[in-house]
C-alpha atoms as a PDB file:
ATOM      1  CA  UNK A   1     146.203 158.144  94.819  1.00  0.00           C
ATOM      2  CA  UNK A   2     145.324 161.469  95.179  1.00  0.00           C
ATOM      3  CA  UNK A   3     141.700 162.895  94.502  1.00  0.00           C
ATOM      4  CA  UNK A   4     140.921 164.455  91.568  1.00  0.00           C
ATOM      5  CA  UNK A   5     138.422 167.070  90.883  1.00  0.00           C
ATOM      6  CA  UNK A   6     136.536 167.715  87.667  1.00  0.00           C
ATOM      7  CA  UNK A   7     135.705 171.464  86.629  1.00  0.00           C
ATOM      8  CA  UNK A   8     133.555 171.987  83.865  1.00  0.00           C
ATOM      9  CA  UNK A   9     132.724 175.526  82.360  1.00  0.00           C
ATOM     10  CA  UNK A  10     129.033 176.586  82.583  1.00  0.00           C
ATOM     11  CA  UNK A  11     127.325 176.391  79.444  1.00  0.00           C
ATOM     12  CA  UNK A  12     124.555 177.871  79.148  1.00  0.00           C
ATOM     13  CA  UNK A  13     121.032 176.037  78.160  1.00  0.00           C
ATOM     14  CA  UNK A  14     120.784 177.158  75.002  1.00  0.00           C
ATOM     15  CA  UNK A  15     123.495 176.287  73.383  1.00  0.00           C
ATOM     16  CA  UNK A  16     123.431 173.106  75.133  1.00  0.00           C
ATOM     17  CA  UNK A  17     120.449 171.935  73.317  1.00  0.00           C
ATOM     18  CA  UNK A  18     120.562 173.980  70.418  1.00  0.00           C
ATOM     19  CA  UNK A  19     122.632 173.445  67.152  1.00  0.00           C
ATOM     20  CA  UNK A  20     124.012 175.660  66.142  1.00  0.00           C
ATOM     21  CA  UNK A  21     122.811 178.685  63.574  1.00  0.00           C
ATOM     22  CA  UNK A  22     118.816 177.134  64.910  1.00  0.00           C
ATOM     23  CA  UNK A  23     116.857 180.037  66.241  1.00  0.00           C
ATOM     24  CA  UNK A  24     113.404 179.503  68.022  1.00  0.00           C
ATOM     25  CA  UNK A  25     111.246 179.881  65.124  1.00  0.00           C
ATOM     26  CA  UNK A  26     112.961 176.570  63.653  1.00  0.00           C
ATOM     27  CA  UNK A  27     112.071 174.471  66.200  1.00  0.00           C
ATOM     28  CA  UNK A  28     108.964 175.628  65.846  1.00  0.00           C
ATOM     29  CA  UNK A  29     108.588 174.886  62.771  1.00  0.00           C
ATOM     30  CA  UNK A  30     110.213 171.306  63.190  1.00  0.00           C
ATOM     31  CA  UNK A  31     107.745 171.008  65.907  1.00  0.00           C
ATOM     32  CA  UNK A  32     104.983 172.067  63.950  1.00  0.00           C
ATOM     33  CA  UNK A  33     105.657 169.550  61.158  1.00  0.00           C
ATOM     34  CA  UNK A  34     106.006 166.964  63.335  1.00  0.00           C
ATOM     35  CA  UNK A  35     102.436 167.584  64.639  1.00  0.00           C
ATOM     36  CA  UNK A  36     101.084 167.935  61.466  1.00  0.00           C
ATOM     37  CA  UNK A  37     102.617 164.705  60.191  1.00  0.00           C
ATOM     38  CA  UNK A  38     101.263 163.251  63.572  1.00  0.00           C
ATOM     39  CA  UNK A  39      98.137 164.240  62.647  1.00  0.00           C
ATOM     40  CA  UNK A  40      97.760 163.014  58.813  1.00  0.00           C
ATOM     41  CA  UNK A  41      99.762 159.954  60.333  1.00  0.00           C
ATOM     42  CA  UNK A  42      96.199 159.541  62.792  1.00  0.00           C
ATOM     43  CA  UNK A  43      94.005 160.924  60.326  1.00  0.00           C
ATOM     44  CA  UNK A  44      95.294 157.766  57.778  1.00  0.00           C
ATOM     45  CA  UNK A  45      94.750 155.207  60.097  1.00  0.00           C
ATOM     46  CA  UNK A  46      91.304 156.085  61.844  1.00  0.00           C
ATOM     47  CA  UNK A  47      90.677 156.419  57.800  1.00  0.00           C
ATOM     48  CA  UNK A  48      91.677 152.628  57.759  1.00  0.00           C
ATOM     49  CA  UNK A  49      90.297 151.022  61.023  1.00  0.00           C
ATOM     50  CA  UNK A  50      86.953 152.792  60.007  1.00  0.00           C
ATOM     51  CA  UNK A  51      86.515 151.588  56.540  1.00  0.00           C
ATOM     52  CA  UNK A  52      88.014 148.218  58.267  1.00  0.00           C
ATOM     53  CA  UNK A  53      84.985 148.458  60.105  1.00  0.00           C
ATOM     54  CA  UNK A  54      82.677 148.804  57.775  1.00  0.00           C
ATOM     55  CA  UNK A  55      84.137 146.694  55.348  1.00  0.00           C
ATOM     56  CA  UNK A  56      82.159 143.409  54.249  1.00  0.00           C
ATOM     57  CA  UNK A  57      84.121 140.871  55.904  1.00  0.00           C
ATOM     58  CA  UNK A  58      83.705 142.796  59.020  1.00  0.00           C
ATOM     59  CA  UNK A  59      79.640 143.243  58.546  1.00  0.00           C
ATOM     60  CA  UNK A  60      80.239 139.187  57.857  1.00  0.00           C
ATOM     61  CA  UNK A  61      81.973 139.028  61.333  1.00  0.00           C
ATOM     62  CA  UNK A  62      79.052 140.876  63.187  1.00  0.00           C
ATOM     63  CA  UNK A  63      76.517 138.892  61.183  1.00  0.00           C
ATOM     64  CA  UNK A  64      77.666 135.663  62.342  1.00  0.00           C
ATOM     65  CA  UNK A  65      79.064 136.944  65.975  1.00  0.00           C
ATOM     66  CA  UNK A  66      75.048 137.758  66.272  1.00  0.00           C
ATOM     67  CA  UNK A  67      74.180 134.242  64.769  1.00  0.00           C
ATOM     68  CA  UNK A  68      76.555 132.721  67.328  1.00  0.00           C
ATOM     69  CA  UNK A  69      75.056 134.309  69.940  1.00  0.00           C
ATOM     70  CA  UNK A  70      71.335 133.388  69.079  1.00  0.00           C
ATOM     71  CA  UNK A  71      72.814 129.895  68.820  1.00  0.00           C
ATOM     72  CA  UNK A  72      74.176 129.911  71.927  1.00  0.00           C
ATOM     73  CA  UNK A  73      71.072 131.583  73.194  1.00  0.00           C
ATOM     74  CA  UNK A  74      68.863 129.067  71.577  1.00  0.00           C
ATOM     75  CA  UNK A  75      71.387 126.273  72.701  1.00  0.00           C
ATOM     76  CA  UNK A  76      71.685 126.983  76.280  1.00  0.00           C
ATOM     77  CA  UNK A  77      67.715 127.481  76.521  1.00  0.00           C
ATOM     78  CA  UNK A  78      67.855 123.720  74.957  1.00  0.00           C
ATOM     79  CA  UNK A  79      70.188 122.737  77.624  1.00  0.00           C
ATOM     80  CA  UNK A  80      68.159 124.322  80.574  1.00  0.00           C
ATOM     81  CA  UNK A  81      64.945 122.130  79.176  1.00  0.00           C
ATOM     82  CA  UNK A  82      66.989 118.942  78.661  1.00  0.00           C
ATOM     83  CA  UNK A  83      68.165 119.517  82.668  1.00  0.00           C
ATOM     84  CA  UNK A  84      64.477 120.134  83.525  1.00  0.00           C
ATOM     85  CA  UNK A  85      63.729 116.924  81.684  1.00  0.00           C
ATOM     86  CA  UNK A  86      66.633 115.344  83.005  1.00  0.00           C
ATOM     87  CA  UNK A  87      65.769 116.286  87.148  1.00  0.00           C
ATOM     88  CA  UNK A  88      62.075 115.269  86.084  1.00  0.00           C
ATOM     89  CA  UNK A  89      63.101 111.831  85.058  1.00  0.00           C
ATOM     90  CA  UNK A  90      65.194 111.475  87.691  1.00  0.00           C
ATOM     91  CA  UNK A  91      62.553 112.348  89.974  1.00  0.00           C
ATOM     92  CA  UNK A  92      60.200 109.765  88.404  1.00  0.00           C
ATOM     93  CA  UNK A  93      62.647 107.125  88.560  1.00  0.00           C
ATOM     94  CA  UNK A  94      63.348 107.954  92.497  1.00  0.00           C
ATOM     95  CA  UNK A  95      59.275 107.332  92.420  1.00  0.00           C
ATOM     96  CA  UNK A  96      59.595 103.986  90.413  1.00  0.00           C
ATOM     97  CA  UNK A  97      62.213 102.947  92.640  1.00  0.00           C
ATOM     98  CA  UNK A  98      60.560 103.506  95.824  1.00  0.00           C
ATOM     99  CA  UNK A  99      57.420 101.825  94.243  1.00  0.00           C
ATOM    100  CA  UNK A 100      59.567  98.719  92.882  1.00  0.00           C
ATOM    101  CA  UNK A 101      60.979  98.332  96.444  1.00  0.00           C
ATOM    102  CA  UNK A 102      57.147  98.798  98.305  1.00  0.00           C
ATOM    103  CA  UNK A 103      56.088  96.014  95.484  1.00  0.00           C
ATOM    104  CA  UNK A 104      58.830  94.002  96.408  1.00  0.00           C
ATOM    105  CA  UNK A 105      58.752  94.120 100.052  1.00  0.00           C
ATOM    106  CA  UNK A 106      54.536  93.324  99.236  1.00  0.00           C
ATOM    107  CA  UNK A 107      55.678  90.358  97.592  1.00  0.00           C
ATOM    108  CA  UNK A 108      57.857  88.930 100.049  1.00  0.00           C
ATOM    109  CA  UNK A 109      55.035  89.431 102.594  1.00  0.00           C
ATOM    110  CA  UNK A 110      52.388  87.693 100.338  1.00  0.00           C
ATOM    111  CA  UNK A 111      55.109  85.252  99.723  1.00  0.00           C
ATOM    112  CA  UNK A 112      55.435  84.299 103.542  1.00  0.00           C
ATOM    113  CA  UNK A 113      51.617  84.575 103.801  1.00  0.00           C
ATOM    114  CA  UNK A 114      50.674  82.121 100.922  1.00  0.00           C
ATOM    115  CA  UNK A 115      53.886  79.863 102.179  1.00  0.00           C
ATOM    116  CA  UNK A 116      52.084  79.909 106.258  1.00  0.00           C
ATOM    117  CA  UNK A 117      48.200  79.275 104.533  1.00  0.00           C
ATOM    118  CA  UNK A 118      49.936  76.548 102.644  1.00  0.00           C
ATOM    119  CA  UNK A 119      51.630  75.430 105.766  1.00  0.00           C
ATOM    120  CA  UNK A 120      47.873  75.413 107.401  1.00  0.00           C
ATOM    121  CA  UNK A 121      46.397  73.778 104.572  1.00  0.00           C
ATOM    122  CA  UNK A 122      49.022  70.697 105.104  1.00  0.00           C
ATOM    123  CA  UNK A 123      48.176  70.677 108.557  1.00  0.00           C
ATOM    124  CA  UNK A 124      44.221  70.755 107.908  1.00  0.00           C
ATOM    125  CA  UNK A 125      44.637  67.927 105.047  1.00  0.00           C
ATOM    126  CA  UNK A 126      46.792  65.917 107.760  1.00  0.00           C
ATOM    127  CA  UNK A 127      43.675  66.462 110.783  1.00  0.00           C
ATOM    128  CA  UNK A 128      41.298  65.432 107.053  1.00  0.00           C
ATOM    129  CA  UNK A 129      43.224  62.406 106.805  1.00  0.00           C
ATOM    130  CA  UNK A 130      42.867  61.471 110.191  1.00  0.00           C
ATOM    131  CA  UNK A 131      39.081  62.518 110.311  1.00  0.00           C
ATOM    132  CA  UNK A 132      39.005  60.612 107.379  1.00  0.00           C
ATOM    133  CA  UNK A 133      40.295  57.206 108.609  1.00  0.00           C
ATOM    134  CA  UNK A 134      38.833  57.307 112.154  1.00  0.00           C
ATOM    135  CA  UNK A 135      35.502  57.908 109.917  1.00  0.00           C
ATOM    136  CA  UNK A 136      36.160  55.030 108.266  1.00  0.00           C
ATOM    137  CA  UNK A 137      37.448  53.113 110.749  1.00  0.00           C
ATOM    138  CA  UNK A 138      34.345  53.745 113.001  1.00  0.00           C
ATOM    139  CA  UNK A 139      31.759  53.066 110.362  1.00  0.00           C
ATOM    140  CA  UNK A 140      33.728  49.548 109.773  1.00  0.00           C
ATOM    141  CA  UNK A 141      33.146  48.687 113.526  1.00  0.00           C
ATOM    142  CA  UNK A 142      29.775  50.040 113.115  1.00  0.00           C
ATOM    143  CA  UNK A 143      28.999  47.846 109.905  1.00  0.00           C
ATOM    144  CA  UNK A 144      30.772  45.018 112.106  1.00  0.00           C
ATOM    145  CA  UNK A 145      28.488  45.542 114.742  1.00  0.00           C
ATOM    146  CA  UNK A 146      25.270  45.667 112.547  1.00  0.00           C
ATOM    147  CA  UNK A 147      26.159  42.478 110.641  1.00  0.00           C
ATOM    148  CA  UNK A 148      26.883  40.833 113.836  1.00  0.00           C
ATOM    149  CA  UNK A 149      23.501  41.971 115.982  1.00  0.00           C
ATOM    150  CA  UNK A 150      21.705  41.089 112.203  1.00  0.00           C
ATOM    151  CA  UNK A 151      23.439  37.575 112.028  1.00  0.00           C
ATOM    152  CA  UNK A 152      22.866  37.151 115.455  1.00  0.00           C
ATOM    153  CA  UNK A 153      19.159  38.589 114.983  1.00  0.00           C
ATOM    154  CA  UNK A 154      18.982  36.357 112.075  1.00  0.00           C
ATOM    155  CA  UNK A 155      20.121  33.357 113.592  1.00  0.00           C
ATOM    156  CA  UNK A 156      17.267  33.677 116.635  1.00  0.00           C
ATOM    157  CA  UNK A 157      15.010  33.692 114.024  1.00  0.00           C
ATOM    158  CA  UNK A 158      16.162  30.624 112.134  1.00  0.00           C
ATOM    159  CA  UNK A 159      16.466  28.925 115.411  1.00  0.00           C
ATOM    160  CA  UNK A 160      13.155  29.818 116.224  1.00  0.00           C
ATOM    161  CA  UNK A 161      11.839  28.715 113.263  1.00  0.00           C
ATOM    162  CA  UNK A 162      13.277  25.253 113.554  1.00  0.00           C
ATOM    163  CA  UNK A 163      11.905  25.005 117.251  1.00  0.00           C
ATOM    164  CA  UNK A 164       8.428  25.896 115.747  1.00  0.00           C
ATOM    165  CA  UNK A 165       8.799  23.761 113.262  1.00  0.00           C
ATOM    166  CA  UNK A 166      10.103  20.509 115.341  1.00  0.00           C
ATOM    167  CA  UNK A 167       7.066  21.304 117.885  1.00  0.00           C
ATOM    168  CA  UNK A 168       4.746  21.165 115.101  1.00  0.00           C
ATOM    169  CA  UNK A 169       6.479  18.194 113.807  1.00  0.00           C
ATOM    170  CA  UNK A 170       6.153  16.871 116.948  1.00  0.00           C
ATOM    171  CA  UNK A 171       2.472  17.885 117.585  1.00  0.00           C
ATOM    172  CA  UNK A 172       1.284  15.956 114.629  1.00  0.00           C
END
């Protein structure tokens, strides 16, 4: 295939761009108009957006965007007092904790206290006991003893008696 070139006359700019039969002041004038229509097309809608804004629902809108915000104020200084409260709790429940656990630990010491002086107090009523009976037992030897020294002291007598007796007898 062979190469082909393409050749196009110069034209010159402005009849490029330009219709024909438009001069200069035309465009300006097109241009112009444009602008202008630009302009009252801006000037109608900052006309809107402002009266927008300063319409009733939009006063409504601020109103309660500033109510929202006082709420939200008012709730997150609520929220800030409920976590104080909260960590203060907390921090008194740590305490009763600790204390329930010192009580506790208190307890089972007592506990194994009162259980070793009851332990003692067995052992004391068992040595009692024995105290007790060898008490006994020695004041029944004792009483044994005395009746037998007073029989025997008793009997002396009574024999002596009878030998005073048969010698008197026996002297008369």
């Amino acid at each position: 295939m062979a190469p082909s070139f393409y050749h196009y006359l110069p034209v010159a700019m402005d009849e490029r761009w330009e219709p024909k039969g438009w001069s200069i002041r035309r465009w300006w004038l097109v241009a112009a108009i444009l602008v202008v229509l630009i302009g009252v097309v801006l000037v109608c809608l900052i006309v809107y957006f402002a009266n927008a804004a300063h319409s009733e629902a939009c006063k409504n809108g601020l109103r309660l965007q500033d109510e929202c915000r006082n709420t939200t104020h008012l709730l997150k200084h609520q929220l800030t007092r409920a976590q104080d409260s909260l960590l203060q709790t907390e921090m008194q429940a740590n305490s009763c904790n600790q204390t329930v656990m010192d009580l506790r630990d208190s307890l089972k010491k007592k506990v194994s206290q009162t259980q070793e002086q009851q332990a003692r107090i067995k052992e004391l009523e068992n040595k009692v006991t024995q105290w007790t009976e060898h008490l006994q037992n020695s004041r029944t030897q004792k009483e044994i003893s005395t009746t037998v020294q007073v029989n025997s002291g008793g009997s002396v007598v009574v024999s002596s008696l009878l030998v005073l007796v048969a010698v008197l007898f026996l002297h008369f």
